[in-house]
Protein backbone atom coordinates (compact mmCIF):
# COMPACT_ATOMS: atom_id res chain seq x y z
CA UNK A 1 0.00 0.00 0.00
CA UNK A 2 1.38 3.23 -0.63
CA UNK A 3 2.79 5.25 1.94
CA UNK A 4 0.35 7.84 3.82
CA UNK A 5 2.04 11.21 3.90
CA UNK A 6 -0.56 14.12 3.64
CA UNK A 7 -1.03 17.02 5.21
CA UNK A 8 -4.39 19.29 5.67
CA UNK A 9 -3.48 21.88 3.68
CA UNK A 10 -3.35 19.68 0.64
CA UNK A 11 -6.70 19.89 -1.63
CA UNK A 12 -9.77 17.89 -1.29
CA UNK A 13 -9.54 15.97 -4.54
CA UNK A 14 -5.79 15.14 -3.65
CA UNK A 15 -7.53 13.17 -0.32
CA UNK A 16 -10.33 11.66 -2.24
CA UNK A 17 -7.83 9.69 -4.73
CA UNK A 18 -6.00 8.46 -1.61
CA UNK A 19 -9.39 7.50 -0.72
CA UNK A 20 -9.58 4.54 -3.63
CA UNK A 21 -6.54 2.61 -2.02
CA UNK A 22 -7.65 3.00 2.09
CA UNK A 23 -10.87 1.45 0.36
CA UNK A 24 -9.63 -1.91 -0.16
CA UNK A 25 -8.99 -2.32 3.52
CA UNK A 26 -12.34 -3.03 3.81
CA UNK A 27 -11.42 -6.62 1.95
CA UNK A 28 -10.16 -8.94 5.01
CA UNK A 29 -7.30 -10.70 2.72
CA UNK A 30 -5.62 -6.87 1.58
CA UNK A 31 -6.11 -6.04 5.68
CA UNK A 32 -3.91 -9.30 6.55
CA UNK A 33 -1.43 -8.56 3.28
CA UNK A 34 -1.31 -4.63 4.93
CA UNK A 35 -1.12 -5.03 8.44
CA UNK A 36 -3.22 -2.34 8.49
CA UNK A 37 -6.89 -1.75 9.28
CA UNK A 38 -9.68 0.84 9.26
CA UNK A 39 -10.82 2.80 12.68
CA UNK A 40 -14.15 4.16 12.21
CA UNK A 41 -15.53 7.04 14.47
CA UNK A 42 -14.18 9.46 16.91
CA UNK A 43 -13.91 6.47 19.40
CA UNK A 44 -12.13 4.20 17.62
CA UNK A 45 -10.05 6.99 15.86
CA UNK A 46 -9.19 8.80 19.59
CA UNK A 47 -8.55 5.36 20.48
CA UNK A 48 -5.88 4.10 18.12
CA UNK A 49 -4.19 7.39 18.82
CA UNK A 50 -4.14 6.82 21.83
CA UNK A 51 -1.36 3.44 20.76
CA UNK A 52 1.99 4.67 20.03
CA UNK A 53 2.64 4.40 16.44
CA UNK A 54 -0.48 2.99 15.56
CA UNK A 55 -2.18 5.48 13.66
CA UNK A 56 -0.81 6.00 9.89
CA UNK A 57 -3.19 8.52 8.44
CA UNK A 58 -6.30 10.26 9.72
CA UNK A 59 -8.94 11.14 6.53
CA UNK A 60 -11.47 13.29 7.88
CA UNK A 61 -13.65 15.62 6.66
CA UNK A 62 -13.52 19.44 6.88
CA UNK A 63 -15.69 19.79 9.46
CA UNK A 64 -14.82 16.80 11.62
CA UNK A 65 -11.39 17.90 11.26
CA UNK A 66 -12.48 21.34 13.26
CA UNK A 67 -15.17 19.55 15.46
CA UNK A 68 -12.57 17.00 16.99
CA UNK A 69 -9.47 19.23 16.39
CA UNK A 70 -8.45 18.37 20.07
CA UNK A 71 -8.52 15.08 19.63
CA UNK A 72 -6.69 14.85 16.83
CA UNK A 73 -4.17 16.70 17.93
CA UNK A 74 -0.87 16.56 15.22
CA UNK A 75 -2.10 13.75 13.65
CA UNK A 76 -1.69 13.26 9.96
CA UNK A 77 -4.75 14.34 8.55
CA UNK A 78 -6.01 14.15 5.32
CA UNK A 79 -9.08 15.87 4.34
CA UNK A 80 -12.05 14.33 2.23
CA UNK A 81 -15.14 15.40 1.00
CA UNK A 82 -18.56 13.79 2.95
CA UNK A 83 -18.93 11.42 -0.21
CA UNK A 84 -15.24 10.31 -0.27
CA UNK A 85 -15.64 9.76 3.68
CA UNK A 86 -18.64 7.87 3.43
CA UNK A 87 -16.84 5.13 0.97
CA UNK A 88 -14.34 4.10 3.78
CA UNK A 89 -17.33 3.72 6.80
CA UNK A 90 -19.72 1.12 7.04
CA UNK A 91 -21.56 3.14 9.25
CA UNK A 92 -25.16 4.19 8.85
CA UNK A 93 -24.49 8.06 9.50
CA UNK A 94 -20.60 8.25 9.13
CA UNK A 95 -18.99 10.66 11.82
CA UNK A 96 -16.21 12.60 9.04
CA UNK A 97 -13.26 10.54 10.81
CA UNK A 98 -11.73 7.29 9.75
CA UNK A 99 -8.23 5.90 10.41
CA UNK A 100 -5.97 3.62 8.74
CA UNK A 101 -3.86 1.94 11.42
CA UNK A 102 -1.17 -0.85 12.47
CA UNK A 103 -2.12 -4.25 13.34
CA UNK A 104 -2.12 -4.18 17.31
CA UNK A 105 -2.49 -8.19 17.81
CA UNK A 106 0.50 -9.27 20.27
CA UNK A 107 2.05 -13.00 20.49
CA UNK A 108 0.34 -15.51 22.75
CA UNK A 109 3.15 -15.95 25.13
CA UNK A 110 3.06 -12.01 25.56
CA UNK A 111 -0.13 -12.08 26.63
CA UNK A 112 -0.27 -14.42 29.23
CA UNK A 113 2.90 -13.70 30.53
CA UNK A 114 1.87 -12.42 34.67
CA UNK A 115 -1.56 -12.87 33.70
CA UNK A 116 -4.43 -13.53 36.14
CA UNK A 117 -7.69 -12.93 33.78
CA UNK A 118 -7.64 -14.24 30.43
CA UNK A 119 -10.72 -14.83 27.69
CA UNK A 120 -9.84 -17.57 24.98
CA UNK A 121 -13.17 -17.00 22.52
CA UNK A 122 -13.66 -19.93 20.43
CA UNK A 123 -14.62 -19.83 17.06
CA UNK A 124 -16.95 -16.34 17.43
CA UNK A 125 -18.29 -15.94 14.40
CA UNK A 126 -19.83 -12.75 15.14
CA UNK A 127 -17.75 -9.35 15.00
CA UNK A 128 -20.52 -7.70 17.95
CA UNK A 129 -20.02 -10.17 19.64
CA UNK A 130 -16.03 -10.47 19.40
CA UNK A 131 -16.18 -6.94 19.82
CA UNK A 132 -18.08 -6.74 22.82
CA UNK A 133 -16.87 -9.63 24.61
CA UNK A 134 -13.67 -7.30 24.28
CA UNK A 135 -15.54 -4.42 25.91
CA UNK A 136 -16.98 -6.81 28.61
CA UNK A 137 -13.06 -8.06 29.37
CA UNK A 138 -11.76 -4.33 29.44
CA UNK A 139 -14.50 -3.35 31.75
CA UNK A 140 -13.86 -6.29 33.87
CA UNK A 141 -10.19 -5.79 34.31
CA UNK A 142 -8.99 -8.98 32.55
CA UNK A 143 -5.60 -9.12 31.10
CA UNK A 144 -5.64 -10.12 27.37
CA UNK A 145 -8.67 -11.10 24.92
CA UNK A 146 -7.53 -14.42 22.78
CA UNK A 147 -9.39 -14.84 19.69
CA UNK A 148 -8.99 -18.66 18.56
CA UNK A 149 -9.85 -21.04 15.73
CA UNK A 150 -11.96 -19.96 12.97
CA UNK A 151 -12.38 -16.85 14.38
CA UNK A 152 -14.34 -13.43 13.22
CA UNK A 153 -11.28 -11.11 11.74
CA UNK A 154 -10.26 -8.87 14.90
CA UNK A 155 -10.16 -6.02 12.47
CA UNK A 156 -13.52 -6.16 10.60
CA UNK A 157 -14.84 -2.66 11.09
CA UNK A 158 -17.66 -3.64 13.36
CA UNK A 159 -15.58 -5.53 15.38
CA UNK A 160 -13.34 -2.43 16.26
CA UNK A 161 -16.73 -0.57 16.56
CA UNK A 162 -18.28 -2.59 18.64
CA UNK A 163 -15.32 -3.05 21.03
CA UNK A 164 -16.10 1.27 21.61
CA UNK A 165 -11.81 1.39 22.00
CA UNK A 166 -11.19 -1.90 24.17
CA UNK A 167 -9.51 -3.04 21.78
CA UNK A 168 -6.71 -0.46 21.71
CA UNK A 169 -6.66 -0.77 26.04
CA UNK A 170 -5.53 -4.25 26.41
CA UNK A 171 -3.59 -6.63 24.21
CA UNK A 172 -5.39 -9.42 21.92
CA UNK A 173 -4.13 -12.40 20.24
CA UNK A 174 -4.81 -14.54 17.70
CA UNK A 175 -4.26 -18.38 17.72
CA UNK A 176 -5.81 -20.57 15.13
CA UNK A 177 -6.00 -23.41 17.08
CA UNK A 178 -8.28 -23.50 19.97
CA UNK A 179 -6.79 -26.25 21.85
CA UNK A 180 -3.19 -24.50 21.68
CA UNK A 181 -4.47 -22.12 23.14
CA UNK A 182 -5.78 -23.55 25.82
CA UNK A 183 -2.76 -25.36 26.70
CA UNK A 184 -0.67 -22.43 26.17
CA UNK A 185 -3.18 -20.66 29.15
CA UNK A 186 -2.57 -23.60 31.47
CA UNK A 187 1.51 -23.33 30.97
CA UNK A 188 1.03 -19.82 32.29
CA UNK A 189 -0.43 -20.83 35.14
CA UNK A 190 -3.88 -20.08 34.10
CA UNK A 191 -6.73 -22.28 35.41
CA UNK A 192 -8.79 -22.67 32.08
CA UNK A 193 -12.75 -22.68 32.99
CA UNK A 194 -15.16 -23.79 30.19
CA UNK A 195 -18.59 -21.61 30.06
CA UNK A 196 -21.13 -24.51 29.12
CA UNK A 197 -24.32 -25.97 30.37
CA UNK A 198 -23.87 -29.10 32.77
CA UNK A 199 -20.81 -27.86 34.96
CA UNK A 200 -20.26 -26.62 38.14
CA UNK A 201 -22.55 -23.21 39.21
CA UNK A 202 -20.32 -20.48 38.66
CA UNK A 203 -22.00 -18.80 41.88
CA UNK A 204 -20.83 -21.60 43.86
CA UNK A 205 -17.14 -21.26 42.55
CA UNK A 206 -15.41 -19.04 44.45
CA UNK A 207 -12.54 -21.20 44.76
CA UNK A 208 -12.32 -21.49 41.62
CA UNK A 209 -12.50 -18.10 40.73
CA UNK A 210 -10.08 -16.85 43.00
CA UNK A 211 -7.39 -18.43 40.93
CA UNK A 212 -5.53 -16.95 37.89
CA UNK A 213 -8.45 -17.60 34.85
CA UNK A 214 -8.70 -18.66 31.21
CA UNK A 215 -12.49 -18.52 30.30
CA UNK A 216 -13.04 -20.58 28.03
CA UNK A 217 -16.39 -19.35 25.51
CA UNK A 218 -17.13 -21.27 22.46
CA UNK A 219 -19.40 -20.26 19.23
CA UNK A 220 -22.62 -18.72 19.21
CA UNK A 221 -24.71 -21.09 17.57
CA UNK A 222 -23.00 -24.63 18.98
CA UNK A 223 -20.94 -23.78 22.33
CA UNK A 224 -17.88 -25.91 23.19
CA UNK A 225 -16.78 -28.98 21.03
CA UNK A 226 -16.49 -31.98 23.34
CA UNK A 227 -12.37 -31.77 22.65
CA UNK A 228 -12.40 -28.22 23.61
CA UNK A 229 -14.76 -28.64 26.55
CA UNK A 230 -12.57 -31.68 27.92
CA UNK A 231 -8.94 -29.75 27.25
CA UNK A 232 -10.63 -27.37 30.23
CA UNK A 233 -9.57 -27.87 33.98
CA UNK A 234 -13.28 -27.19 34.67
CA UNK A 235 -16.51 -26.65 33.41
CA UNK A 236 -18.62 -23.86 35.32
CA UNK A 237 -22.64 -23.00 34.26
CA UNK A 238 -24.54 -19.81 34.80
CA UNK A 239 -27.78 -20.94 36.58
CA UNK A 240 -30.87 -20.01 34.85
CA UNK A 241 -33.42 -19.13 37.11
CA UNK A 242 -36.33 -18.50 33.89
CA UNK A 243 -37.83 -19.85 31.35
CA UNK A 244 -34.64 -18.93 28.96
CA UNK A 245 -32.93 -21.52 27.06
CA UNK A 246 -29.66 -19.85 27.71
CA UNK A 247 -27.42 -16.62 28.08
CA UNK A 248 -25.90 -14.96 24.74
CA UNK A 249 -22.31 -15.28 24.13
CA UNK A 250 -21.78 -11.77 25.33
CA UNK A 251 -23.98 -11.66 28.05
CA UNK A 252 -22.25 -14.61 29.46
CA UNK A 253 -18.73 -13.12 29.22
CA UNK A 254 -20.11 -10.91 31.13
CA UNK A 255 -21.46 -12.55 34.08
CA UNK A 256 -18.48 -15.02 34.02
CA UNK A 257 -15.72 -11.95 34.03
CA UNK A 258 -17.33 -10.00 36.80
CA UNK A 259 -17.57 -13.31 38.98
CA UNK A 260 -13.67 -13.24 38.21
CA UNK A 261 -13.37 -9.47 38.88
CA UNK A 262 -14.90 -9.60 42.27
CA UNK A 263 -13.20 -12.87 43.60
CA UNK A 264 -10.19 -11.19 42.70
CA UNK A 265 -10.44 -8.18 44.53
């Protein structure tokens, strides 16, 4: 990809042509050949400048570009036209800022090294819910986000959105096999916990919980395969007290990290 090196002064229609080649990062193969990825909103824009040497090139509109001038402080802006904008956000009513930035995905080892809260998502298909499950581990205070197997792409642009800047606040890696992962979590020291029906109540699992944690959370639409589930040190449930058939992945990230967060404290 060519190299980003604009200024605001420059004319519009010298930011709209630079436009055409930030475009294909919306294609998840020229992402991967990149390294680089699209941030889309003042969030996730204030967020990946908030990463040393993250942020390549800011295109914003004119008046975005005056409306978040704090924010984006000397960053390399390029300006667009609303049209030109529009083409690199998949949002419904684009906000006039988009970034291209660096990959930020560290090395498994990295990321469990000292940890004591850990998520290892399985196979999430779904980039709101990879994205959120993010959120819910940032909120929570966990230590790293692992996104394993046949996982959603970590920078698919509602992914990033949906993580509303987690993803920039604590590291995430990628491991395509699920069971590595798990064992690599275990090495570190990491008790590895498997969210599924049939296992211990979580709200009876203090002991557990008090320990350094993997949580283990499979796919959407089928949950834990049995090799996964058995790779685990433990399976723990949350109890459903309704009629519900179950929690959604997201929601039950949730309720699992906070059980971690306050048995830590």
């Amino acid at each position: 990809m060519a190299s980003f090196r604009t200024s605001s002064e420059e004319p519009l229609t010298h930011g709209n042509s630079r436009v055409k080649e930030a475009r294909k990062l919306a294609r998840r193969s020229f992402r991967a050949e990149q390294r680089l990825f699209l941030a889309d909103g003042p969030k996730a824009v204030e967020g990946a400048l908030s990463v040393d040497g993250c942020v390549v090139e800011v295109f914003a509109t004119p008046s975005a570009a005056s409306q978040y001038a704090a924010l984006l402080g000397d960053a390399p802006i390029t300006l667009v036209d609303d049209r030109a904008l529009a083409s690199l956000s998949d949002s419904v009513t684009p906000a006039g800022l988009v970034a291209v930035g660096r990959f930020l995905d560290a090395p498994l080892p990295s990321v469990l090294a000292e940890a004591r809260l850990v998520v290892i998502a399985a196979d999430v298909r779904d980039p709101g819910n990879a994205g959120t499950v993010i959120r819910c581990a940032d909120a929570a205070g966990a230590d790293a986000v692992i996104l394993a197997g046949d996982a959603v792409d970590l920078y698919n642009p509602k992914t990033i959105r949906a993580s509303v800047g987690s993803v920039f606040h604590l590291p995430v890696a990628l491991e395509r096999d699920p069971v590595a992962a798990v064992r690599a979590a275990q090495t570190a020291g990491l008790g590895v916990l498997a969210a599924d029906m049939d296992g211990r109540d979580l709200f009876t699992a203090d002991d557990l919980l008090a320990e350094p944690t993997a949580w283990l959370l499979g796919n959407e639409a089928w949950g834990l395969p049995d090799d996964l589930r058995a790779a685990a040190d433990e399976v723990v449930s949350i109890p459903i007290y309704g009629g519900a058939e179950s929690l959604n992945l997201a929601t039950a990230a949730a309720v699992c990290l906070y059980a971690s967060a306050r048995a830590h404290r």
